[in-house]
PDB file of N, CA and C in Angstrom:
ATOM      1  N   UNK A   1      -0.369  17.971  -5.287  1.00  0.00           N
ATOM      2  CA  UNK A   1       0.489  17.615  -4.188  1.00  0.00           C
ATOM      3  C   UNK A   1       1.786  18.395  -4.324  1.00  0.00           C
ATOM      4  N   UNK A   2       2.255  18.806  -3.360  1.00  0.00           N
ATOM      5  CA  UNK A   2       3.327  20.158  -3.224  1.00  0.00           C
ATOM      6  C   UNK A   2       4.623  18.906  -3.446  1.00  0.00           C
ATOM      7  N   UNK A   3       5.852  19.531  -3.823  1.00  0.00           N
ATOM      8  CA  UNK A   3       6.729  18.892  -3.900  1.00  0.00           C
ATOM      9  C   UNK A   3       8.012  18.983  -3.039  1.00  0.00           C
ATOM     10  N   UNK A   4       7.405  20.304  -1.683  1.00  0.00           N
ATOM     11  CA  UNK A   4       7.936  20.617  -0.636  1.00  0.00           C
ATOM     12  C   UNK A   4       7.439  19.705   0.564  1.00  0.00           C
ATOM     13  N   UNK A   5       9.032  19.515   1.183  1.00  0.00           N
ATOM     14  CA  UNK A   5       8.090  18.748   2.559  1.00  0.00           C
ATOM     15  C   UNK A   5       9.402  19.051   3.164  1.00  0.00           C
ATOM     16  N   UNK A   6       8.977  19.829   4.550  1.00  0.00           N
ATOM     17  CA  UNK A   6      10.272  19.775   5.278  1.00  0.00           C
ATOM     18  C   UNK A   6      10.635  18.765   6.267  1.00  0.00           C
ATOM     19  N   UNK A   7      11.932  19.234   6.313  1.00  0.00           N
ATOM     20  CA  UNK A   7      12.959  17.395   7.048  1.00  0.00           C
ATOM     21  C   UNK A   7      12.076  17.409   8.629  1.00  0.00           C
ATOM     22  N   UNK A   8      11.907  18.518   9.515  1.00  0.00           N
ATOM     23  CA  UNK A   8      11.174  17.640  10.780  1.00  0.00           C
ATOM     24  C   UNK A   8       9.689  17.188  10.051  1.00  0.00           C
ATOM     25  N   UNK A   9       8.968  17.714   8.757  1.00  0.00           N
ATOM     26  CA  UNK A   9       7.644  16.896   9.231  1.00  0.00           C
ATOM     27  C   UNK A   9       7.383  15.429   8.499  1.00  0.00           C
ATOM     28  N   UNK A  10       6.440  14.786   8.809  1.00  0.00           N
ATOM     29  CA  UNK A  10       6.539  13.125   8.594  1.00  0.00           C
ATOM     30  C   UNK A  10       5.145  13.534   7.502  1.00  0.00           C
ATOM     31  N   UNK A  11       5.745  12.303   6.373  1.00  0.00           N
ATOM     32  CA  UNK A  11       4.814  11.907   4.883  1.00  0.00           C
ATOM     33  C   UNK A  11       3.397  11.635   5.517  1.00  0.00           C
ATOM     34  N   UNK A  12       2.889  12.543   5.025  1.00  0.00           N
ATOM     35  CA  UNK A  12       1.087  12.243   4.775  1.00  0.00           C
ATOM     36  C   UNK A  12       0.589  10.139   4.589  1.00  0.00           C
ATOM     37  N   UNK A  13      -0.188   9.905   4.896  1.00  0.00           N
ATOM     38  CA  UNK A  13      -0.462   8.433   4.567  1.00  0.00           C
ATOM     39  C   UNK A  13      -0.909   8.686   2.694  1.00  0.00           C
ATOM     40  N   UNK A  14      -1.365   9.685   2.357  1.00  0.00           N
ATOM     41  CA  UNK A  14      -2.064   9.500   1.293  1.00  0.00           C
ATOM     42  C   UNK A  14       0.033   9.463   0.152  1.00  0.00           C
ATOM     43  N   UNK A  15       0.904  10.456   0.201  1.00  0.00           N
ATOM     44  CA  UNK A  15       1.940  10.461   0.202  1.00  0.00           C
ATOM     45  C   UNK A  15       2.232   9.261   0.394  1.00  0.00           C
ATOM     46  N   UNK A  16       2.414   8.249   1.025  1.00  0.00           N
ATOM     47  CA  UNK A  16       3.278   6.959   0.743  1.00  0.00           C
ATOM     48  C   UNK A  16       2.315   6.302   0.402  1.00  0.00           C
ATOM     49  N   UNK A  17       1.258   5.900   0.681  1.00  0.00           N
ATOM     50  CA  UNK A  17       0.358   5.091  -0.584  1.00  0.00           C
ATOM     51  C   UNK A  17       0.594   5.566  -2.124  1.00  0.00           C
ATOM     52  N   UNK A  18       1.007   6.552  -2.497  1.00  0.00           N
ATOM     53  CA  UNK A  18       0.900   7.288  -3.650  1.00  0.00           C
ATOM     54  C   UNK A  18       2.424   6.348  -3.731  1.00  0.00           C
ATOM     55  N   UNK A  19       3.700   6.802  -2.965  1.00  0.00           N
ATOM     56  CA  UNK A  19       4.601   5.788  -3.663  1.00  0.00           C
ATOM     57  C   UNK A  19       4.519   4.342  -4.050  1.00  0.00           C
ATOM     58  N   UNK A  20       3.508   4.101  -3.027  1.00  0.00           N
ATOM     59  CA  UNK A  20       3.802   2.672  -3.159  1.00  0.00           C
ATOM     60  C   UNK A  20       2.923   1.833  -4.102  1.00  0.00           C
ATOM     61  N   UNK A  21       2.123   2.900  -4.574  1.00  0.00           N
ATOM     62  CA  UNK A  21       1.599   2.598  -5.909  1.00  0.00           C
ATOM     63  C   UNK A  21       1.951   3.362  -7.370  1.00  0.00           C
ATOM     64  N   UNK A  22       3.298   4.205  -7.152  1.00  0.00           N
ATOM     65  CA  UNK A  22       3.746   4.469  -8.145  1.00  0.00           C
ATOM     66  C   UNK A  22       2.861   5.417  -8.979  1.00  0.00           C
ATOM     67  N   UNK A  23       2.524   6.649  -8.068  1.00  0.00           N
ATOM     68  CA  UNK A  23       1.996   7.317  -8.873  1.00  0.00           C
ATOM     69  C   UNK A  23       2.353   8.875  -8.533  1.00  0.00           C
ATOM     70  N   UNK A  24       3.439   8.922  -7.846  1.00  0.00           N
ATOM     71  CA  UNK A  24       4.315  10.195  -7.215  1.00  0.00           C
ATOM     72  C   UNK A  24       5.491  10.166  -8.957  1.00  0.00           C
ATOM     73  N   UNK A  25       5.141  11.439  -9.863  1.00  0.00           N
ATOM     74  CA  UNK A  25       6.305  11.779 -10.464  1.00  0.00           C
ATOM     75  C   UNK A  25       7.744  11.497  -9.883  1.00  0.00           C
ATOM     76  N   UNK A  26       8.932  11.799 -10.920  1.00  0.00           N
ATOM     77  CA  UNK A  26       9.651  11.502 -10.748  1.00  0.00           C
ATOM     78  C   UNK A  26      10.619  12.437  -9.104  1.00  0.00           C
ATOM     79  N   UNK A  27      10.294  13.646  -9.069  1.00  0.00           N
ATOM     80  CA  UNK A  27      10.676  14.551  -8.198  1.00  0.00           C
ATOM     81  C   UNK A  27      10.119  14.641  -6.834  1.00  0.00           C
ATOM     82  N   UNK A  28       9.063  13.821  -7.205  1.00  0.00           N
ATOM     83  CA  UNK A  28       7.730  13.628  -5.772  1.00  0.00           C
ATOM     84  C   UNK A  28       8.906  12.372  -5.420  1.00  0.00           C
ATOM     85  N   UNK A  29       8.639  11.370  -6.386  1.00  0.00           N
ATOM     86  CA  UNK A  29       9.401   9.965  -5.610  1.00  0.00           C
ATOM     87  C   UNK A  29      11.096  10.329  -4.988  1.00  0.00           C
ATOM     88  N   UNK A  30      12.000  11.020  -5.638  1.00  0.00           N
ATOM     89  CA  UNK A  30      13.044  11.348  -4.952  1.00  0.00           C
ATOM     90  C   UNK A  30      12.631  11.709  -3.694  1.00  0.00           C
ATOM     91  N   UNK A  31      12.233  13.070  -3.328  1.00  0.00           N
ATOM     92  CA  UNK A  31      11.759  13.838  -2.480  1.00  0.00           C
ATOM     93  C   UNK A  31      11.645  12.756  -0.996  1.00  0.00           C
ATOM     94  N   UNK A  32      10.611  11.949  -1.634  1.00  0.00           N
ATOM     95  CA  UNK A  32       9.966  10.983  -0.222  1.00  0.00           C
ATOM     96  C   UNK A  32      11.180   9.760   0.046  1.00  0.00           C
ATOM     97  N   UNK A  33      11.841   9.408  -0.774  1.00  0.00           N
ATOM     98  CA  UNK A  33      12.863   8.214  -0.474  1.00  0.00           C
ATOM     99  C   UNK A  33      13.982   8.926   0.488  1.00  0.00           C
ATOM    100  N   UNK A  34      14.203  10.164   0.030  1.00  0.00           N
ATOM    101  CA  UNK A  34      15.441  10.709   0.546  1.00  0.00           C
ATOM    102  C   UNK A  34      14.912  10.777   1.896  1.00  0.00           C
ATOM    103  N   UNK A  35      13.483  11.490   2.327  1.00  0.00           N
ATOM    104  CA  UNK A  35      12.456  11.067   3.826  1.00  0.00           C
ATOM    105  C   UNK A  35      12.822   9.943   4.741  1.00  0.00           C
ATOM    106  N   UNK A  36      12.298   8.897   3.571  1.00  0.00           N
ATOM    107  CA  UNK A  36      12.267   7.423   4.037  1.00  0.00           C
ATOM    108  C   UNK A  36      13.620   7.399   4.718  1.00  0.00           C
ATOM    109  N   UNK A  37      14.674   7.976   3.658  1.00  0.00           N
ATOM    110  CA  UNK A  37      16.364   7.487   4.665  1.00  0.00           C
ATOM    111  C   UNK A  37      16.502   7.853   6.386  1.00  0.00           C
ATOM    112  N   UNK A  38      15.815   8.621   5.875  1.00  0.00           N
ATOM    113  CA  UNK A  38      16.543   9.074   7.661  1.00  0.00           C
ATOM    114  C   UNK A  38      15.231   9.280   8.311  1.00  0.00           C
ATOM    115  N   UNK A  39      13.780   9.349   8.473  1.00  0.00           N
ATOM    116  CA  UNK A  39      12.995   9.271   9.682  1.00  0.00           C
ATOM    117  C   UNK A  39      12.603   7.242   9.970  1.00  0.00           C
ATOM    118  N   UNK A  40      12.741   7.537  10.551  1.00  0.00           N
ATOM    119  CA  UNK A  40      12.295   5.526  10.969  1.00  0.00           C
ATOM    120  C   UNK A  40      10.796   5.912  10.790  1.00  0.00           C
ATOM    121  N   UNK A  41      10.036   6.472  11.371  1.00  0.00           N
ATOM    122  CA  UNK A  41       8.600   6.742  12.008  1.00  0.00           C
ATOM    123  C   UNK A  41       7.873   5.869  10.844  1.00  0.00           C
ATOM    124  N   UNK A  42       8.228   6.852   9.331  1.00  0.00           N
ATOM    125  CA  UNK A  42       7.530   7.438   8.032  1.00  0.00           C
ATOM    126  C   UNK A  42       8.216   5.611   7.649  1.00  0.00           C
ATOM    127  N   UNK A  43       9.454   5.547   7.494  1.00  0.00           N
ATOM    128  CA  UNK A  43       9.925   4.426   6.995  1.00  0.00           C
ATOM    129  C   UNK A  43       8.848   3.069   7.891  1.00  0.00           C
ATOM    130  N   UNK A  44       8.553   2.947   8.976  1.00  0.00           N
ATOM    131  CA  UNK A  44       7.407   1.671   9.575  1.00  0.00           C
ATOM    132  C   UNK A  44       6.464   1.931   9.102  1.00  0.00           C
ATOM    133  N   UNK A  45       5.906   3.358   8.832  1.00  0.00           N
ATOM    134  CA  UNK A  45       4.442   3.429   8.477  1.00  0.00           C
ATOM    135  C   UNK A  45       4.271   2.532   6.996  1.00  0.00           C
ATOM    136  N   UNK A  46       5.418   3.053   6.228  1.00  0.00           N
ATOM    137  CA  UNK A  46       5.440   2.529   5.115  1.00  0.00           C
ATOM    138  C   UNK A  46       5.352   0.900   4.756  1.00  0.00           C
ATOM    139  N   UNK A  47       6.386   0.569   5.851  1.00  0.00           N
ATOM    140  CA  UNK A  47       6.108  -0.546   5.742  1.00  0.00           C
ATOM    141  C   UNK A  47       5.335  -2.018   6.352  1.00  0.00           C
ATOM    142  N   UNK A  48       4.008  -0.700   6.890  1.00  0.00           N
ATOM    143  CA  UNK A  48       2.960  -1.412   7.361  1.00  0.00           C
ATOM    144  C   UNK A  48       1.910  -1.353   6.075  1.00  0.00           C
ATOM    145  N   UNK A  49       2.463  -0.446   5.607  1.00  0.00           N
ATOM    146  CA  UNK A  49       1.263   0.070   4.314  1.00  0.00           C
ATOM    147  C   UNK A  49       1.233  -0.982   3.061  1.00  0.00           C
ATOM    148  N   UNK A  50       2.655  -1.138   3.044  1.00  0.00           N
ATOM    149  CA  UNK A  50       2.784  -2.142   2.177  1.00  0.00           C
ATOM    150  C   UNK A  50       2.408  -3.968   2.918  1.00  0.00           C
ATOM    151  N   UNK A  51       2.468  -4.171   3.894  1.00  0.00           N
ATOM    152  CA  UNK A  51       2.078  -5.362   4.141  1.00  0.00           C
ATOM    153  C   UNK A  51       0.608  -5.308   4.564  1.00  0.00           C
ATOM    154  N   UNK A  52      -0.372  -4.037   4.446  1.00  0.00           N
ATOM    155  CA  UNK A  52      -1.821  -4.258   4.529  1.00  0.00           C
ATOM    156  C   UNK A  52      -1.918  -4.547   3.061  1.00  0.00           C
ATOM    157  N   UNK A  53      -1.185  -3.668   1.954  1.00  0.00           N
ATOM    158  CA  UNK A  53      -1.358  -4.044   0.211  1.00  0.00           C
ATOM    159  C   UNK A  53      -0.965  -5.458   0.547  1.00  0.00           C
ATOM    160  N   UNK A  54      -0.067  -6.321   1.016  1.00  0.00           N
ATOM    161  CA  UNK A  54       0.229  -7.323   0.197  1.00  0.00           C
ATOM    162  C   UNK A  54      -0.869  -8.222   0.835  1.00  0.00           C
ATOM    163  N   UNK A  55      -1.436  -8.058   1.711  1.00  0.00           N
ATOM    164  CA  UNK A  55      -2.315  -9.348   2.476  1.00  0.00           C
ATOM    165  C   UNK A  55      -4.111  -8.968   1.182  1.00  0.00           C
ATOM    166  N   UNK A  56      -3.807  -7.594   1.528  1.00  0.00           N
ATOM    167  CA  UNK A  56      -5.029  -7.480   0.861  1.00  0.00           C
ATOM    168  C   UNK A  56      -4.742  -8.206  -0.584  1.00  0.00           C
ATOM    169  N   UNK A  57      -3.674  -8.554  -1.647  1.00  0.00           N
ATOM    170  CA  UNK A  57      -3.466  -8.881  -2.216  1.00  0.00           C
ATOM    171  C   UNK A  57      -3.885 -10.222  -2.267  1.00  0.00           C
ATOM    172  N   UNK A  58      -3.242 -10.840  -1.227  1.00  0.00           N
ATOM    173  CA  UNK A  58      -3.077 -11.841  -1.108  1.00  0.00           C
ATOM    174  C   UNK A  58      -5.071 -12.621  -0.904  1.00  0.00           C
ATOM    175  N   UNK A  59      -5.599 -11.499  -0.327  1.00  0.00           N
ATOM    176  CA  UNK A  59      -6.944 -12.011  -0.013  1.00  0.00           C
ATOM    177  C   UNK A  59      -7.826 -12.004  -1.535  1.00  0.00           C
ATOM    178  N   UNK A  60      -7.524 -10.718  -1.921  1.00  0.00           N
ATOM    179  CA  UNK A  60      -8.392 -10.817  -3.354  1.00  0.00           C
ATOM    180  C   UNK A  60      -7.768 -11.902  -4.451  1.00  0.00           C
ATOM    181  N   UNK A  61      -6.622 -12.575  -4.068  1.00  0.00           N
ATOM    182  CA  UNK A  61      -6.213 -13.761  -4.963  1.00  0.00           C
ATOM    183  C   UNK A  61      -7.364 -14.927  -4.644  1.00  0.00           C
ATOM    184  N   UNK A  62      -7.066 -15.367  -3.177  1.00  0.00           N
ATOM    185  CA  UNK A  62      -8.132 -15.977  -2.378  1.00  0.00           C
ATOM    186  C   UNK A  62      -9.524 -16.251  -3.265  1.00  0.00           C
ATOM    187  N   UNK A  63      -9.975 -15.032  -3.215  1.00  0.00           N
ATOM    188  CA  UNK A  63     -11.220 -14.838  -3.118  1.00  0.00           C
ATOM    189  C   UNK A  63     -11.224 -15.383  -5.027  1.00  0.00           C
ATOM    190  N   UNK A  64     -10.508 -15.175  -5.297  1.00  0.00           N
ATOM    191  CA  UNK A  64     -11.009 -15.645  -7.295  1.00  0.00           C
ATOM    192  C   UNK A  64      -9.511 -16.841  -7.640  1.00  0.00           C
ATOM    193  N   UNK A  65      -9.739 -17.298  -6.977  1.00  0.00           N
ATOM    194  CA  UNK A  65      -9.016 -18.282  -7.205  1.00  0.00           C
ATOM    195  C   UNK A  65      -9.972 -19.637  -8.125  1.00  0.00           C
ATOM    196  N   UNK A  66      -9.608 -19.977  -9.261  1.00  0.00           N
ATOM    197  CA  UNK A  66     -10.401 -20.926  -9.858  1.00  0.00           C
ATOM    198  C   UNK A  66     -10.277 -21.793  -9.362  1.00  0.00           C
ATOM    199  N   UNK A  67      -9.195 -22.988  -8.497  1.00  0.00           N
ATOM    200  CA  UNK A  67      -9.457 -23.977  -8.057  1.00  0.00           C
ATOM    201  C   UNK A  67     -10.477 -24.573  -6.569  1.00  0.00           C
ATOM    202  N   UNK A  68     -11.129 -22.784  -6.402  1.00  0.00           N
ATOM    203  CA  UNK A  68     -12.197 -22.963  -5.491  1.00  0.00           C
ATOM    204  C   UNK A  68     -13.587 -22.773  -5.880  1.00  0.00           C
ATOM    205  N   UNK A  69     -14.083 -24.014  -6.067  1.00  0.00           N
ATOM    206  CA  UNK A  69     -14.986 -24.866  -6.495  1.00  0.00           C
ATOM    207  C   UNK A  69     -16.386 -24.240  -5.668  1.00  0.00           C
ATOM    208  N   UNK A  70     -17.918 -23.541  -6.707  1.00  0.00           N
ATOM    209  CA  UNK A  70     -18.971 -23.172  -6.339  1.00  0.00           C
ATOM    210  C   UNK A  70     -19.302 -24.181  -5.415  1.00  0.00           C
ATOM    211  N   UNK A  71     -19.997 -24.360  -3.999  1.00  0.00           N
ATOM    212  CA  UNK A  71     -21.039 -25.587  -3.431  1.00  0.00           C
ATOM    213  C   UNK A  71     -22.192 -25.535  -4.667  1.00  0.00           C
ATOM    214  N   UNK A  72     -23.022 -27.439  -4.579  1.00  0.00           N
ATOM    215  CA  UNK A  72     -23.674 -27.652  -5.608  1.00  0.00           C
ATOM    216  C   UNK A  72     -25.110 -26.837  -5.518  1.00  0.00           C
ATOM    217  N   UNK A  73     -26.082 -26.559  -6.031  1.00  0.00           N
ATOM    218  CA  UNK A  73     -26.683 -25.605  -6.078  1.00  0.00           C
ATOM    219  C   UNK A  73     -27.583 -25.624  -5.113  1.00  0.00           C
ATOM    220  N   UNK A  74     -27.613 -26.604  -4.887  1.00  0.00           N
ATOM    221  CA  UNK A  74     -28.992 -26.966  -3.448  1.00  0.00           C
ATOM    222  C   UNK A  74     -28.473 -26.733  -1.814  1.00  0.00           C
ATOM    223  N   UNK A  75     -27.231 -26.193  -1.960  1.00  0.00           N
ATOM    224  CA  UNK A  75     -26.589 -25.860  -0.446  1.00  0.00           C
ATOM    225  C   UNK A  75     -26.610 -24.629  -0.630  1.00  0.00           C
ATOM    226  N   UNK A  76     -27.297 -23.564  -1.646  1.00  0.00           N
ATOM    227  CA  UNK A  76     -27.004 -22.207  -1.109  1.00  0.00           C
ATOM    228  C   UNK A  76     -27.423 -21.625   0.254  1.00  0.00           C
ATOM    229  N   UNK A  77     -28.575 -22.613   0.685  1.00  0.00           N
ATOM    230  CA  UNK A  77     -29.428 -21.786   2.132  1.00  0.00           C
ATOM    231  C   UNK A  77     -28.273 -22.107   3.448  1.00  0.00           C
ATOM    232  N   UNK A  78     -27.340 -22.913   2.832  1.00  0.00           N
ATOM    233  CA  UNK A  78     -26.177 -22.917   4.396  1.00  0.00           C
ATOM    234  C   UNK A  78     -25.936 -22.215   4.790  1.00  0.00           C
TER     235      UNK A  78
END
């Protein structure tokens, strides 16, 4: 991933998923925040990106949550 990006063009999706999972070096992550300041566009995308991570989060908690109890074994055909 290049560590050039010029000021009119807008962050790649793969580019802010990469920040927002913290895996843009230190010069990549400057680079895109200083972005984030001043385009709005890149700054909503972002922070749609992060509220599909947090729901999805929120669903795979859901889903293994121990206080949700197997049905007893004779209701699997429901």
């Amino acid at each position: 991933m290049s560590d050039r990006l010029r000021f009119d063009d807008h962050l790649t999706e793969e580019r802010l998923i990469r920040l927002l999972d913290g895996e843009l070096n230190r010069s990549q992550t400057e680079l895109v925040l200083r972005h984030l300041q001043s385009c709005w566009t890149c700054r909503r995308k972002q922070e749609q990106f992060r509220a599909a991570m947090d729901r999805f989060v929120e669903y795979e908690e859901a889903l293994t949550d121990p206080s949700v109890v197997c049905p007893p074994g004779g209701w699997s055909g429901f």
